[in-house]
Protein backbone atom coordinates (compact mmCIF):
# COMPACT_ATOMS: atom_id res chain seq x y z
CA UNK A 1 1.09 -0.75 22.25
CA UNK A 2 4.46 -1.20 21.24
CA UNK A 3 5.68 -0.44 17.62
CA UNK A 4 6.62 -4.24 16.88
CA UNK A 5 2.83 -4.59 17.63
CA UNK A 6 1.98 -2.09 15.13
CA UNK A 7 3.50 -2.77 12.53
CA UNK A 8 2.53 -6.36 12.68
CA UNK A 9 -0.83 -5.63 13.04
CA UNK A 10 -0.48 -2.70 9.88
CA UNK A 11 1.31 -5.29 7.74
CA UNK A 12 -1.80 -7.65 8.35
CA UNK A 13 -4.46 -5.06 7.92
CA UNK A 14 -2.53 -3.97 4.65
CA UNK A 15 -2.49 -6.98 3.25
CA UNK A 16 -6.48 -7.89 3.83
CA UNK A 17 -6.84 -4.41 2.33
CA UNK A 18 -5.12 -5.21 -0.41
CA UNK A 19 -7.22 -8.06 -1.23
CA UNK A 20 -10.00 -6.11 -1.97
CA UNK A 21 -8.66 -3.39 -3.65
CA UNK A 22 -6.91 -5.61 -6.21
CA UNK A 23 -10.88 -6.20 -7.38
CA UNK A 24 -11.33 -2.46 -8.03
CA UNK A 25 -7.89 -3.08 -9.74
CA UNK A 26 -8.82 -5.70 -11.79
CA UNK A 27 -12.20 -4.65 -13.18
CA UNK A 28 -10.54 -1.29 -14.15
CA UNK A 29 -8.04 -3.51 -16.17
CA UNK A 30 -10.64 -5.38 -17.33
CA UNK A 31 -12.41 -2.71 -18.27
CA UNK A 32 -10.10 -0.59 -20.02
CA UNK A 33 -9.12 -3.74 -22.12
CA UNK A 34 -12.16 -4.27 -23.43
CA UNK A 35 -12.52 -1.66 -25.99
CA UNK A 36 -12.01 1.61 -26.35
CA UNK A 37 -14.64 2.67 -25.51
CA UNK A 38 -14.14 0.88 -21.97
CA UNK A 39 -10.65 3.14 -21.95
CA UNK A 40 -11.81 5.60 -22.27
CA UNK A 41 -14.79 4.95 -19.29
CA UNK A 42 -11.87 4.23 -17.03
CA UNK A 43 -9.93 7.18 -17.83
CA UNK A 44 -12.89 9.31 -16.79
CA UNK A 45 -13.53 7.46 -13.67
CA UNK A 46 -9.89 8.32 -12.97
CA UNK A 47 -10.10 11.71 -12.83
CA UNK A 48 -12.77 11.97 -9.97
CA UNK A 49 -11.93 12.50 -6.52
CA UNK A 50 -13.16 9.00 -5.51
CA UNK A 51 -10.87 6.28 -7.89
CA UNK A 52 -7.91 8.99 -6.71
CA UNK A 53 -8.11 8.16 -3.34
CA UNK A 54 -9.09 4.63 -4.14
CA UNK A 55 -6.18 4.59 -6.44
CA UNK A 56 -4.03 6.36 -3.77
CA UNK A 57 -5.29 4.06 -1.10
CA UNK A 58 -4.17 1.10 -3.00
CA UNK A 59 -0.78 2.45 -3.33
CA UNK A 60 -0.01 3.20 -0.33
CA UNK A 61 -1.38 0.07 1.14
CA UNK A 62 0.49 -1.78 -1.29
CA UNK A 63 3.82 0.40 -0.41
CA UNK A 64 3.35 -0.52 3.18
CA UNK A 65 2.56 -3.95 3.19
CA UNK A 66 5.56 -4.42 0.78
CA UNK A 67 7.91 -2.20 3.43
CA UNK A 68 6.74 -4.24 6.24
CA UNK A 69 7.12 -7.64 4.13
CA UNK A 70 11.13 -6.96 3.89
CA UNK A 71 11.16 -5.90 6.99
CA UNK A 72 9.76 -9.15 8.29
CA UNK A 73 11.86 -11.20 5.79
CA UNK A 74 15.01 -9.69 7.64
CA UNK A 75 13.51 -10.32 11.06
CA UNK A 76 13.11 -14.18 9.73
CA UNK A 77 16.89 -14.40 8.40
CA UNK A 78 17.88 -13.34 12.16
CA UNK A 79 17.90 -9.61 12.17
CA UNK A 80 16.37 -6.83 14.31
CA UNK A 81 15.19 -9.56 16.68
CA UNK A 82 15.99 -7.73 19.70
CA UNK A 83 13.93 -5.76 21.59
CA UNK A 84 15.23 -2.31 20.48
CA UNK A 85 16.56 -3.23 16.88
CA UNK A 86 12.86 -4.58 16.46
CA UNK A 87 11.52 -1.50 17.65
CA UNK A 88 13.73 0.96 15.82
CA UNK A 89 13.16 -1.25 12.64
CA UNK A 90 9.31 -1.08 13.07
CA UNK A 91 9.30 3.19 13.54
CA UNK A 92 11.22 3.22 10.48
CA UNK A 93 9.11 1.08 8.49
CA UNK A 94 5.71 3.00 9.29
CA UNK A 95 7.45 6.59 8.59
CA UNK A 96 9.37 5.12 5.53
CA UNK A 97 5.29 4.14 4.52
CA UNK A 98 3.96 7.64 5.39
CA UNK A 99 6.46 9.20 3.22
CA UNK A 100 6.02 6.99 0.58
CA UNK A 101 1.80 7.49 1.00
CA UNK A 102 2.21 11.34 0.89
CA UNK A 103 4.70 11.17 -2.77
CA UNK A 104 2.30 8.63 -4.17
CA UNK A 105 -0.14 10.88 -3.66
CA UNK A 106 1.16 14.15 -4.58
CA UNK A 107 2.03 11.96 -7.59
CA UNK A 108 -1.90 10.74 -8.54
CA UNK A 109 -2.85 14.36 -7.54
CA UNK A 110 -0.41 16.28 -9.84
């Protein structure tokens, strides 16, 4: 499958993803506003393994989806349409993502 494909296909993915992460999102918000008590529920739930990698899950789906948006917002103003520009622009995107994934998590895990 070629890279163009990929990323495409990521960008959609990503963005179903985020969809239901922003409800684990939410309710945390929710939640901590509440009280403070609530905060203080939230802040422990953050410091399990589990809302880490949810958290870190949502970031980096939200990192790629937004990498992948630009980069389809410059293929629509006439850009990287070619076969190879679209190509290059695609490997780019997914290892500019992958970076991005591992500092967001060494971030949440530090």
């Amino acid at each position: 499958m070629p890279a163009t494909a990929k990323a495409s296909i990521l960008h959609r993915v990503t963005g179903v993803a985020l969809f239901f992460a922003l409800t684990f999102v939410i309710w945390a918000w929710s939640e901590s506003l509440s009280s403070p008590e609530g905060f203080e529920f939230v802040k422990g739930l953050f410091s399990g393994f589990i809302a880490k990698f949810i958290a870190w899950g949502t970031v980096s789906v939200l990192a790629y989806h937004l990498i992948g948006g630009i980069r389809h917002m410059i293929q629509d103003m006439g850009h990287w349409e070619e076969l190879e520009s679209g190509n290059s622009s695609a490997k780019i995107a997914i290892a500019l993502s992958v970076v991005v994934a591992i500092l967001a998590g060494v971030w949440i895990w530090s």
